[in-house]
N, C-alpha and C. Protein backbone atom coordinates (compact mmCIF):
# COMPACT_ATOMS: atom_id res chain seq x y z
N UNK A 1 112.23 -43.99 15.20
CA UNK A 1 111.37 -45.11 14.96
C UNK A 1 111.55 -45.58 13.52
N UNK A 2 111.41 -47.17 13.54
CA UNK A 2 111.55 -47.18 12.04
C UNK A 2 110.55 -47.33 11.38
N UNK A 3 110.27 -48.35 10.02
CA UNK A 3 108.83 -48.44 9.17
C UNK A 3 108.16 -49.75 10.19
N UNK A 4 107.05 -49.36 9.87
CA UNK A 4 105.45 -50.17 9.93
C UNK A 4 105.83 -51.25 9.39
N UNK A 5 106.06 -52.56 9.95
CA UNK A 5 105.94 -54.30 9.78
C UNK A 5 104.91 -54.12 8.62
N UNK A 6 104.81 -54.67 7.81
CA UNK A 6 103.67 -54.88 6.39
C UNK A 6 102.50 -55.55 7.29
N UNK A 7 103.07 -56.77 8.26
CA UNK A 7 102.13 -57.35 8.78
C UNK A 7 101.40 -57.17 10.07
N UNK A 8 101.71 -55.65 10.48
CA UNK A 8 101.17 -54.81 11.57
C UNK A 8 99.67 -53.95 10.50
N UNK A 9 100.56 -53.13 9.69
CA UNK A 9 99.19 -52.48 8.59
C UNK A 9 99.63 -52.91 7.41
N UNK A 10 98.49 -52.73 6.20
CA UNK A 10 99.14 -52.75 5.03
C UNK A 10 99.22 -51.41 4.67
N UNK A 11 99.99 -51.42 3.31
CA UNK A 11 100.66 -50.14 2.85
C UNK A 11 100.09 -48.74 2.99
N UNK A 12 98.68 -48.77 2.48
CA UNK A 12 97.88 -47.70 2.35
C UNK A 12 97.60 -47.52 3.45
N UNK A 13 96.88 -48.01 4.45
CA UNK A 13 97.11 -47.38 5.89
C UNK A 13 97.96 -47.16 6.80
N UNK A 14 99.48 -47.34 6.62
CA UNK A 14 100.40 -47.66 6.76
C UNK A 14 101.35 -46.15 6.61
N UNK A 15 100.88 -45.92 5.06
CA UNK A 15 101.42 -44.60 4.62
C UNK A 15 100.37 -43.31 5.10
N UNK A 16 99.12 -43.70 5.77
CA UNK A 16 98.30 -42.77 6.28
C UNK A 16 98.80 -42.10 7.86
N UNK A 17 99.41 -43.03 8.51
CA UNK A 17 99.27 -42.90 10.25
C UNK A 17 100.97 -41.82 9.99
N UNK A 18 101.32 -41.48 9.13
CA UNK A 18 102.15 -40.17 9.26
C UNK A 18 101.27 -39.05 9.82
N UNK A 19 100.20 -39.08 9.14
CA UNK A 19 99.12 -37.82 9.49
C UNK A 19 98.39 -37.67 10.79
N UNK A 20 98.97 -38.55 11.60
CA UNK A 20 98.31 -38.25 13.30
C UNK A 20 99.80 -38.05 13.78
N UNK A 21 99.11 -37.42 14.97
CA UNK A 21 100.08 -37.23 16.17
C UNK A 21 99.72 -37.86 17.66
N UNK A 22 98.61 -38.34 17.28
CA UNK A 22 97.35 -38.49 18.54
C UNK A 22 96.19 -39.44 18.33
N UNK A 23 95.97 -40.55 18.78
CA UNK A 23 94.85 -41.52 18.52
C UNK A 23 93.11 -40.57 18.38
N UNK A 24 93.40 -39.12 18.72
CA UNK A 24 91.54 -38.71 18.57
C UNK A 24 92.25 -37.95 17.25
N UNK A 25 93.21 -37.91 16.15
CA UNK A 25 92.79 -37.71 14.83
C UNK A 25 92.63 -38.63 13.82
N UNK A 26 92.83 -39.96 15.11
CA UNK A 26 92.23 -40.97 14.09
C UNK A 26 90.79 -40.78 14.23
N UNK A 27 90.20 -40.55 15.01
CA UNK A 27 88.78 -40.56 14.98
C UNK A 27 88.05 -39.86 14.49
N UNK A 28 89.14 -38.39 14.05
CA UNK A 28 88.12 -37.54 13.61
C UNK A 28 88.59 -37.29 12.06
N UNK A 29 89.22 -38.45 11.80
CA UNK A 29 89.37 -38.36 10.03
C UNK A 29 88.23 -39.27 9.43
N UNK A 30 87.09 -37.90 8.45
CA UNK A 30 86.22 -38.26 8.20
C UNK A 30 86.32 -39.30 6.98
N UNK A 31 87.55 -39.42 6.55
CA UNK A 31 87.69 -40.17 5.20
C UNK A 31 88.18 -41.69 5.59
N UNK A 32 88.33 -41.65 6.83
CA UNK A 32 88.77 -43.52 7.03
C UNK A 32 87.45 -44.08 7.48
N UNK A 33 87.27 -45.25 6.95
CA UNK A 33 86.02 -46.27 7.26
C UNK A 33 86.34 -46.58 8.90
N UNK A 34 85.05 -47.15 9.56
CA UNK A 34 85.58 -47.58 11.11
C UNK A 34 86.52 -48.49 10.85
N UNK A 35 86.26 -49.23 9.70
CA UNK A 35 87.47 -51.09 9.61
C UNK A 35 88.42 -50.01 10.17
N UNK A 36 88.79 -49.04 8.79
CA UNK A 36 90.34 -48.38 8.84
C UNK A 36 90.65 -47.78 9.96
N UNK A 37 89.79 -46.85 10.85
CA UNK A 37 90.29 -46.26 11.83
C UNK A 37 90.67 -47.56 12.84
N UNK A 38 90.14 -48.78 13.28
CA UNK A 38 90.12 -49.84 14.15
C UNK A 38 91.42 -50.28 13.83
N UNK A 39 91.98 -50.59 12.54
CA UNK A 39 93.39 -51.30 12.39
C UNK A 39 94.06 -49.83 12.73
N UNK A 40 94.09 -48.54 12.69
CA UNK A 40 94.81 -48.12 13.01
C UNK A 40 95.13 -47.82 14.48
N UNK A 41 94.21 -47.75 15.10
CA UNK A 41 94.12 -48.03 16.09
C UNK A 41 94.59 -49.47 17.21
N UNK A 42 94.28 -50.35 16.28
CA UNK A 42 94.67 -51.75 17.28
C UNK A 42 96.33 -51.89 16.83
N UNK A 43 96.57 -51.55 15.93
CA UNK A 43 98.42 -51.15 15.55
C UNK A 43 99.15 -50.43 16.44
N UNK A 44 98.61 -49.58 16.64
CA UNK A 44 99.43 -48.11 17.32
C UNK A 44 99.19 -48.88 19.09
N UNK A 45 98.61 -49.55 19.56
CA UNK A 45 98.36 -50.43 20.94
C UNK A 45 98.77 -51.44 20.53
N UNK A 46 99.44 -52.36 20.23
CA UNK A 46 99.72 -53.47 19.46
C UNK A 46 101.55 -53.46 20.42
N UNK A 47 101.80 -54.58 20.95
CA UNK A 47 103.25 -54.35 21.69
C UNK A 47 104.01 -54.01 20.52
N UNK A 48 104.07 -54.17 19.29
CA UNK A 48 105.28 -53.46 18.37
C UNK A 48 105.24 -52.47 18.40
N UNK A 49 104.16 -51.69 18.84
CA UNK A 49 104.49 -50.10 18.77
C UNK A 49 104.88 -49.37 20.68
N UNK A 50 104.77 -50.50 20.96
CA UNK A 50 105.35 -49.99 22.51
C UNK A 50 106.96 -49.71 22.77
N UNK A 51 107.16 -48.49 23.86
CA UNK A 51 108.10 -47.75 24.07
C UNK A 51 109.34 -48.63 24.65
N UNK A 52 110.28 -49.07 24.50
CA UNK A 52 111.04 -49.73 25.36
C UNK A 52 111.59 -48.98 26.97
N UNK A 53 111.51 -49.94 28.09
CA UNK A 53 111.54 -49.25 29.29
C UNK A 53 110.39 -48.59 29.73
N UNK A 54 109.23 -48.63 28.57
CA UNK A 54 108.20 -47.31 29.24
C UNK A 54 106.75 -47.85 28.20
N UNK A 55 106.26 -48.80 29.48
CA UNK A 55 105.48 -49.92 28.97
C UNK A 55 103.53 -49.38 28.67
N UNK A 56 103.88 -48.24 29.77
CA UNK A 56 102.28 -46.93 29.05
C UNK A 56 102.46 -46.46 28.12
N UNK A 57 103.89 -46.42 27.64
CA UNK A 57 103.21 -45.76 26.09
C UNK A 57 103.45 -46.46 25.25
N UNK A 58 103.39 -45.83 23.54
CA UNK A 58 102.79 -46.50 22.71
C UNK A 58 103.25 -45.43 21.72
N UNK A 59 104.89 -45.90 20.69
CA UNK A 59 105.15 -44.89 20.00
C UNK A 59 104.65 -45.81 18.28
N UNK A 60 103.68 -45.22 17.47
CA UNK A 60 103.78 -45.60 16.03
C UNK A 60 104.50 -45.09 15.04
N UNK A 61 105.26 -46.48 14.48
CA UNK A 61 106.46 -45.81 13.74
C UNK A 61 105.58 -44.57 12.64
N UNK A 62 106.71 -43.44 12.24
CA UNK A 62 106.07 -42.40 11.22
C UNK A 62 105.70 -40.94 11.98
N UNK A 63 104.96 -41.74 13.26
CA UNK A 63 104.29 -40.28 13.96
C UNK A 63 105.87 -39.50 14.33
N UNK A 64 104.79 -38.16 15.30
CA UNK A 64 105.78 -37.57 15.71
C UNK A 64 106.68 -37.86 17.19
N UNK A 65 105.65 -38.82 18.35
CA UNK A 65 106.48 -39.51 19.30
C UNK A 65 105.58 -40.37 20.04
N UNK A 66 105.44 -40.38 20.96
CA UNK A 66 105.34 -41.81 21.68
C UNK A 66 103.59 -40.80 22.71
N UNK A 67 102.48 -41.95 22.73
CA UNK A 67 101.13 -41.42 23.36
C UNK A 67 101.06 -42.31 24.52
N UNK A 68 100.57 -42.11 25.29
CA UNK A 68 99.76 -42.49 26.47
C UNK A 68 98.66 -44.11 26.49
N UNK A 69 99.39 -45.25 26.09
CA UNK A 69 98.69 -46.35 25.95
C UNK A 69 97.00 -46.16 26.21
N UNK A 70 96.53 -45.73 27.65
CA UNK A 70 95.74 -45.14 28.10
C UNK A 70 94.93 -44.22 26.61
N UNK A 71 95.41 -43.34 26.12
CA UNK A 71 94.63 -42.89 25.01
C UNK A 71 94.54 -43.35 23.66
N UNK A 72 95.33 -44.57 23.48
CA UNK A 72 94.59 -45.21 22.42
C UNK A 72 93.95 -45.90 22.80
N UNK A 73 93.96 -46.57 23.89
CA UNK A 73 92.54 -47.14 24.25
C UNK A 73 91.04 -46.81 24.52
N UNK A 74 91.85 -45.97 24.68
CA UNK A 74 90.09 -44.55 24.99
C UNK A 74 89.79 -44.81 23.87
N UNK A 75 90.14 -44.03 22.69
CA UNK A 75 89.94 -43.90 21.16
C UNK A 75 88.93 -44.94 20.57
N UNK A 76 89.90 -45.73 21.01
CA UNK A 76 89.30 -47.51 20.84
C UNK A 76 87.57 -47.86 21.20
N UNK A 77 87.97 -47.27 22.57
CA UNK A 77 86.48 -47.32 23.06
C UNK A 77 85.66 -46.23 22.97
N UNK A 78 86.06 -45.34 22.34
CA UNK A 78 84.78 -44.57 21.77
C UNK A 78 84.32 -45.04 20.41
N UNK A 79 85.33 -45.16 19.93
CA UNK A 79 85.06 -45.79 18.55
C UNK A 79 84.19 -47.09 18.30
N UNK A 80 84.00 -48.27 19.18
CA UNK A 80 83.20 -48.74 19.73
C UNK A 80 82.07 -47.93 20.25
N UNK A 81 81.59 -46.75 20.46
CA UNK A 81 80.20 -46.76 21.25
C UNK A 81 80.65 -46.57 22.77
N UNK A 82 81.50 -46.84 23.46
CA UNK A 82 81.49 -47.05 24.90
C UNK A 82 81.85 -45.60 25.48
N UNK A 83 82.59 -44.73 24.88
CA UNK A 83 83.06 -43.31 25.33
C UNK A 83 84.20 -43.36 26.25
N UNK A 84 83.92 -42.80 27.71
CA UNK A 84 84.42 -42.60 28.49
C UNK A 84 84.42 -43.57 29.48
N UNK A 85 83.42 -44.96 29.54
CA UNK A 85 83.29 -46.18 30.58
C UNK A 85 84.58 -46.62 30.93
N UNK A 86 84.86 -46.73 31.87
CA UNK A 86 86.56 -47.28 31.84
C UNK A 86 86.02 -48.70 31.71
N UNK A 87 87.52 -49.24 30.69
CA UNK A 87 87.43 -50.90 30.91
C UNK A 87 87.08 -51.80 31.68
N UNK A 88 87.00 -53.11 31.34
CA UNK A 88 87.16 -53.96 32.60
C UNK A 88 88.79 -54.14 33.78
N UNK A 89 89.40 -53.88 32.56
CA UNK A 89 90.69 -53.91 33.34
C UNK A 89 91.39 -53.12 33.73
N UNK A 90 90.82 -51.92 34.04
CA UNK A 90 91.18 -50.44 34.46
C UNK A 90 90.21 -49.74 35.61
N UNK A 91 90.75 -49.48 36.77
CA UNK A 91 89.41 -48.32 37.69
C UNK A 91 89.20 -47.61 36.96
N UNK A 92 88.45 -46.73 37.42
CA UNK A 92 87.31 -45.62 37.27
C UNK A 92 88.80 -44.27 36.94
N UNK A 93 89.29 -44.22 37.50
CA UNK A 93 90.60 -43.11 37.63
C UNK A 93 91.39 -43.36 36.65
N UNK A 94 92.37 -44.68 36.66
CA UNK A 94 93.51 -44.52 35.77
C UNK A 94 92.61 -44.69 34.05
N UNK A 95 91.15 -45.19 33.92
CA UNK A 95 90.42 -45.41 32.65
C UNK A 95 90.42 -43.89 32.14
N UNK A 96 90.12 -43.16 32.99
CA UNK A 96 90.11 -42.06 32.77
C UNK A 96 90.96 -40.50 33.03
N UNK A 97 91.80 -40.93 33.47
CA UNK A 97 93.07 -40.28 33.01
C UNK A 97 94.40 -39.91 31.78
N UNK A 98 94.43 -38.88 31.19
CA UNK A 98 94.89 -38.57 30.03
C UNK A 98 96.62 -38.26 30.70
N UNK A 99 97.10 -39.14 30.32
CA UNK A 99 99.10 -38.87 30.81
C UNK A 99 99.71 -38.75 29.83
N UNK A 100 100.20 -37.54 29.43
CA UNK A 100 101.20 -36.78 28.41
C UNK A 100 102.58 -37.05 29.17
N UNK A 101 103.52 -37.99 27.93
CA UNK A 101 104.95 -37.89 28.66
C UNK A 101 105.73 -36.54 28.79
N UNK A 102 106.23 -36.35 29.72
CA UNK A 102 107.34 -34.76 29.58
C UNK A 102 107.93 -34.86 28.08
N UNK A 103 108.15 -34.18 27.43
CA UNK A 103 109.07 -33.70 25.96
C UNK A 103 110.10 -34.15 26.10
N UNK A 104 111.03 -33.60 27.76
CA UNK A 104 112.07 -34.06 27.87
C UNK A 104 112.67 -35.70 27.68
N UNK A 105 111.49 -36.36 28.00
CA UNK A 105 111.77 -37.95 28.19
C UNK A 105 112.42 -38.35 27.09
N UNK A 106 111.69 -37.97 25.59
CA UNK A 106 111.75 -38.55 24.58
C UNK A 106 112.54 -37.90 23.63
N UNK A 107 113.66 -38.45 22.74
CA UNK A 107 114.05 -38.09 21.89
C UNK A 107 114.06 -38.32 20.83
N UNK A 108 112.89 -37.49 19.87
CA UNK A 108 112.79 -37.98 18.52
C UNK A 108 113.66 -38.87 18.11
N UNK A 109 113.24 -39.81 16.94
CA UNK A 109 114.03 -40.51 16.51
C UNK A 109 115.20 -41.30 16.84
N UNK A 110 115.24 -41.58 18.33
CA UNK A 110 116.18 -41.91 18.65
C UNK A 110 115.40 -43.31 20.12
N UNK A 111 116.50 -43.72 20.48
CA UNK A 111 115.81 -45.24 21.23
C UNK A 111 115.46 -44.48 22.46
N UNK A 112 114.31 -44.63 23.33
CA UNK A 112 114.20 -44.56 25.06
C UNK A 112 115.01 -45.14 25.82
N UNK A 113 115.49 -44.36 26.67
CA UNK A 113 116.58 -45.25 27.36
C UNK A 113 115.97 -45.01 29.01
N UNK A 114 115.78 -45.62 29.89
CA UNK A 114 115.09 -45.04 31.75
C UNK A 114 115.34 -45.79 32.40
């Protein structure tokens, strides 16, 4: 993956999202304001950070690989207040279902190919 668009985050949060691996340590870093956790969050779901060929997930450049579209949206909506409600645009099931890609799929640093 390469660097963060300036105009996806700016710098300082930008140089922060090395430190997740997972949209719930954005939530549970007590030192980002909600603004900050929300842009990091609406970035990392944002189609620039989506997987090519593999349109559920959601890799942010820096991390260590590619999450479950599905769980940054959760994130999203807890972070909001809402928890576990699935969306409007999601059932009751797939809102609430957590899908980890196989290891095998993905190869660090390198493009998705499927």
């Amino acid at each position: 993956m390469g660097k963060i668009p300036s105009w996806l985050l700016d710098g300082a949060l930008a140089r922060r999202v090395t430190d997740y691996a997972h949209p719930n340590e954005v939530l549970k870093d007590a030192e980002l304001s909600v603004a900050d956790k929300r842009a990091i969050l609406s970035a990392w779901a944002s189609d620039a950070c989506a997987v090519e060929s593999r349109p559920a997930f959601r890799w942010m450049p820096g991390t260590p690989g590619p999450v479950a579209f599905n769980h940054v949206t959760r994130a999203i909506r807890m972070l909001d207040g809402i928890g576990d409600r699935p969306s409007r645009w999601s059932s009751d099931k797939i809102a609430n279902t957590w899908v980890t890609p196989p290891a095998a799929s993905f190869a660090y640093g390198s493009a998705v190919s499927g």
